[in-house]
C-alpha atoms as a PDB file:
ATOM      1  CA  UNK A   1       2.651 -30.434 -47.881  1.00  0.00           C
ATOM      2  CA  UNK A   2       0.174 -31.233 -50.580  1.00  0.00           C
ATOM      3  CA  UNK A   3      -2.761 -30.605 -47.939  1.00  0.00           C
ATOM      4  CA  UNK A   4      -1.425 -27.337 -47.154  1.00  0.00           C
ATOM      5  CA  UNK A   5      -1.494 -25.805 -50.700  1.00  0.00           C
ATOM      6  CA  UNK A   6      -4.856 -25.249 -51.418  1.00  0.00           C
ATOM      7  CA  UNK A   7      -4.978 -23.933 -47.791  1.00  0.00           C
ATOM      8  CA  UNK A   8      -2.588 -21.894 -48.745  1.00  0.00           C
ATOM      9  CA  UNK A   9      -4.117 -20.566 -51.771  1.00  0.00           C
ATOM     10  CA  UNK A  10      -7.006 -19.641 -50.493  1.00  0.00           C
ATOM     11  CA  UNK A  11      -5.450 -17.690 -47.584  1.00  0.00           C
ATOM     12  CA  UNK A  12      -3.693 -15.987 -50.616  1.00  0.00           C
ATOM     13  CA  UNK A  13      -7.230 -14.709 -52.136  1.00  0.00           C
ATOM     14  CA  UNK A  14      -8.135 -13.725 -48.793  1.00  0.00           C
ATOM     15  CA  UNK A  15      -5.156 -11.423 -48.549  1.00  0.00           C
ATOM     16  CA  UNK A  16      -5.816  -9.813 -51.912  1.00  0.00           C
ATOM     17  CA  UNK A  17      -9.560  -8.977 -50.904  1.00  0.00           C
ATOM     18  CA  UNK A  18      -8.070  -7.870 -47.264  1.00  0.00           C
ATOM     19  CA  UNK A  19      -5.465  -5.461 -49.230  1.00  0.00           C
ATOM     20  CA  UNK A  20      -8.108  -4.136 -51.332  1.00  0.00           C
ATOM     21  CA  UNK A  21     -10.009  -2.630 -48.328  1.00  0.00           C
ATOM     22  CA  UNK A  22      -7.008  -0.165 -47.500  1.00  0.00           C
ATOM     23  CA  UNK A  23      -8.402   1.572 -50.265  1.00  0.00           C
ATOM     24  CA  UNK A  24     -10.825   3.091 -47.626  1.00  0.00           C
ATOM     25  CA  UNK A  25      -8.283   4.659 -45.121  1.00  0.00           C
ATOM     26  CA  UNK A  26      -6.203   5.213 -48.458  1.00  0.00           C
ATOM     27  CA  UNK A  27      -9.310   7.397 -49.907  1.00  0.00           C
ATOM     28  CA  UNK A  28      -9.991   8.991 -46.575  1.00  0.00           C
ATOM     29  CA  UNK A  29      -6.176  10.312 -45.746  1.00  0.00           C
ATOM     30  CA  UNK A  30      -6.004  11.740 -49.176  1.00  0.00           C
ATOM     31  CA  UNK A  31      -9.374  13.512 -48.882  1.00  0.00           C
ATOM     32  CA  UNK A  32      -8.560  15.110 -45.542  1.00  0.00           C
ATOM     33  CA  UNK A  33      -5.163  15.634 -46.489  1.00  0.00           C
ATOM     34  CA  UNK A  34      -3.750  14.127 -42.917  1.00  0.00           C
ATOM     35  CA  UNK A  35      -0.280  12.306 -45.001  1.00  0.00           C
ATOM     36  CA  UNK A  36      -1.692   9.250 -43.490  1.00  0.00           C
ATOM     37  CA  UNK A  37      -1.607   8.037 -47.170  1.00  0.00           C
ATOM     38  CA  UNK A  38       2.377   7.571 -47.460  1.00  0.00           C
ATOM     39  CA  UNK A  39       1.752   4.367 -44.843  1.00  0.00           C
ATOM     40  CA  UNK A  40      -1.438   2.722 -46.334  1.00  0.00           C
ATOM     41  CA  UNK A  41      -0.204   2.845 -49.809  1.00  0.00           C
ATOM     42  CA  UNK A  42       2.844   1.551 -50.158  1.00  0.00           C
ATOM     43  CA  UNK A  43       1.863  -1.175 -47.275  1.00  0.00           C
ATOM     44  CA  UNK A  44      -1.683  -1.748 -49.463  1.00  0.00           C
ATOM     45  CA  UNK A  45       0.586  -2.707 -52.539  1.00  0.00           C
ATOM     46  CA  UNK A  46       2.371  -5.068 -50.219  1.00  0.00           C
ATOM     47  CA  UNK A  47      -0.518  -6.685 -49.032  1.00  0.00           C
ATOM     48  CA  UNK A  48      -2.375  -7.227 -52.287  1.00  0.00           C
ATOM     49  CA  UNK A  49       1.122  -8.318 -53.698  1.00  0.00           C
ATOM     50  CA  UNK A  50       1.772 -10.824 -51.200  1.00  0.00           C
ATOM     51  CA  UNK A  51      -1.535 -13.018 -51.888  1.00  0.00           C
ATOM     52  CA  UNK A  52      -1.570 -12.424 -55.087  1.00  0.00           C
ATOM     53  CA  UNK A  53       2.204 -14.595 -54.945  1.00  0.00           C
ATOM     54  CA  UNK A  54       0.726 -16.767 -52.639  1.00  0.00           C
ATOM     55  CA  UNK A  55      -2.286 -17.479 -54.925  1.00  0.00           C
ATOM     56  CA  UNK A  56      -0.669 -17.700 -58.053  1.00  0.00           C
ATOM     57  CA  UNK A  57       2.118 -20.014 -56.757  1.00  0.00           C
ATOM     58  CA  UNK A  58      -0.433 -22.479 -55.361  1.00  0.00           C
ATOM     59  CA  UNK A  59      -3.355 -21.606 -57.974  1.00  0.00           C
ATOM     60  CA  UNK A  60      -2.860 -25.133 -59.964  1.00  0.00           C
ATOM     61  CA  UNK A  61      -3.723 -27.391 -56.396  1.00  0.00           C
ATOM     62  CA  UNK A  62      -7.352 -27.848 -56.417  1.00  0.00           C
ATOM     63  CA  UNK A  63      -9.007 -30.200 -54.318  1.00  0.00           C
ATOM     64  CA  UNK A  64     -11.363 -30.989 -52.079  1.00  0.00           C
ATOM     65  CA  UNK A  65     -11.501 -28.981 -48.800  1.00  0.00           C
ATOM     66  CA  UNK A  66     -12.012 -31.050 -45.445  1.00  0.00           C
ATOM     67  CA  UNK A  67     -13.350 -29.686 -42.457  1.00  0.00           C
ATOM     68  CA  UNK A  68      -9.549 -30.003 -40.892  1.00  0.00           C
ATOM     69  CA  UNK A  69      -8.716 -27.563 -43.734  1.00  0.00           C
ATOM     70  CA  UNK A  70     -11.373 -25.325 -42.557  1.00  0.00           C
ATOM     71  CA  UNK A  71      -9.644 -25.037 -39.252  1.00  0.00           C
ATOM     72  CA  UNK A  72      -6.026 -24.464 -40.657  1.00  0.00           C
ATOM     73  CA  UNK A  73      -7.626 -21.531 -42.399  1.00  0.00           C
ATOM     74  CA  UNK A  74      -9.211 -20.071 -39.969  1.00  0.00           C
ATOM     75  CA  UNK A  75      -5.927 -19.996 -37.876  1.00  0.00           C
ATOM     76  CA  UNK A  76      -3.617 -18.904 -40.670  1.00  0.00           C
ATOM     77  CA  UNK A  77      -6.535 -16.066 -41.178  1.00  0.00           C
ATOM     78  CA  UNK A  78      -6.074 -15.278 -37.782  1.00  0.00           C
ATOM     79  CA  UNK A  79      -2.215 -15.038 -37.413  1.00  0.00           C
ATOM     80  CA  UNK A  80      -1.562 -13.673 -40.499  1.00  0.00           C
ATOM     81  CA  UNK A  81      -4.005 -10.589 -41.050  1.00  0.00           C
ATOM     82  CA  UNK A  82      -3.547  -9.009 -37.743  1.00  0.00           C
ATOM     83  CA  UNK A  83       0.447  -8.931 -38.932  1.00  0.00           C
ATOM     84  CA  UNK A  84      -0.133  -7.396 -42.612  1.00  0.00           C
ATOM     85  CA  UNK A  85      -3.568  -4.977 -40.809  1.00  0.00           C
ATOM     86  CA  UNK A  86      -0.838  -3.621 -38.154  1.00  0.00           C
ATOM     87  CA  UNK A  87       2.027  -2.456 -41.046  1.00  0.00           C
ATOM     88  CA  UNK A  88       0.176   0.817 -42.027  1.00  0.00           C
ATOM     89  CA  UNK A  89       0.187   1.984 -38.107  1.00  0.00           C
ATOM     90  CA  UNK A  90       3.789   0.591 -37.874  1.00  0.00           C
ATOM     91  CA  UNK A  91       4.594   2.845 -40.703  1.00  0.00           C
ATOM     92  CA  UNK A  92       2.527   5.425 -39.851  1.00  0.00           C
ATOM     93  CA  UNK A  93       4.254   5.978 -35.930  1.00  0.00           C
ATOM     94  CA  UNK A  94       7.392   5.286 -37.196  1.00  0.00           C
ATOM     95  CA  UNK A  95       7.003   8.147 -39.399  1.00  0.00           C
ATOM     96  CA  UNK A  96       5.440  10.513 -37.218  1.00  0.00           C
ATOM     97  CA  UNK A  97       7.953   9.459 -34.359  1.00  0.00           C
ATOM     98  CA  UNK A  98      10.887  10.832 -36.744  1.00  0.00           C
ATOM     99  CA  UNK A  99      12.135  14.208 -35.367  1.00  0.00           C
ATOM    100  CA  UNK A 100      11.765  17.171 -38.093  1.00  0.00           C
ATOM    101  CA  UNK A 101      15.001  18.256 -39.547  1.00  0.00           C
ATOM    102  CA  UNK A 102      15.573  22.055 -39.419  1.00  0.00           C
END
């Protein structure tokens, strides 16, 4: 477990920079005015939130990184942005896929 930590803190900053660039779609949907923006916000909070926690809970395990660490980052990068890049257009269809009431 103690090899995994600093692995896991880094993934953590990682998520915090990723969250950051829904600020893009974020900017665009509330210059066009599409209400795209009520799915990247709240899930661009989440995001940044959720490495933040993940950094800060694993902040005081420094060490060394080893090549094998290298690897389990890449693969936790992998498997974990596509999940938290894919909430906005969950939230987003989910929303439009409502019916209207009235």
């Amino acid at each position: 477990m103690q090899t995994l930590l600093p692995v896991l803190g880094l993934l953590g900053i990682i998520l915090v920079v990723f969250g950051t660039t829904f600020a893009v779609p974020l900017g665009v949907s509330l210059g066009v005015g599409d209400g795209a923006h009520r799915a990247f916000a709240p899930e661009m909070a989440l995001t940044i939130v959720a490495g933040a926690a993940l950094w800060g809970l694993t902040r005081r395990f420094r060490r060394e990184l080893q090549a094998r660490d290298g690897v389990l980052l890449v693969v936790l990068a992998w498997s974990v942005l596509p999940v938290f890049g894919a909430l906005p257009l969950l939230a987003y269809f989910e929303g439009v896929s409502r019916p209207s009431r009235g």
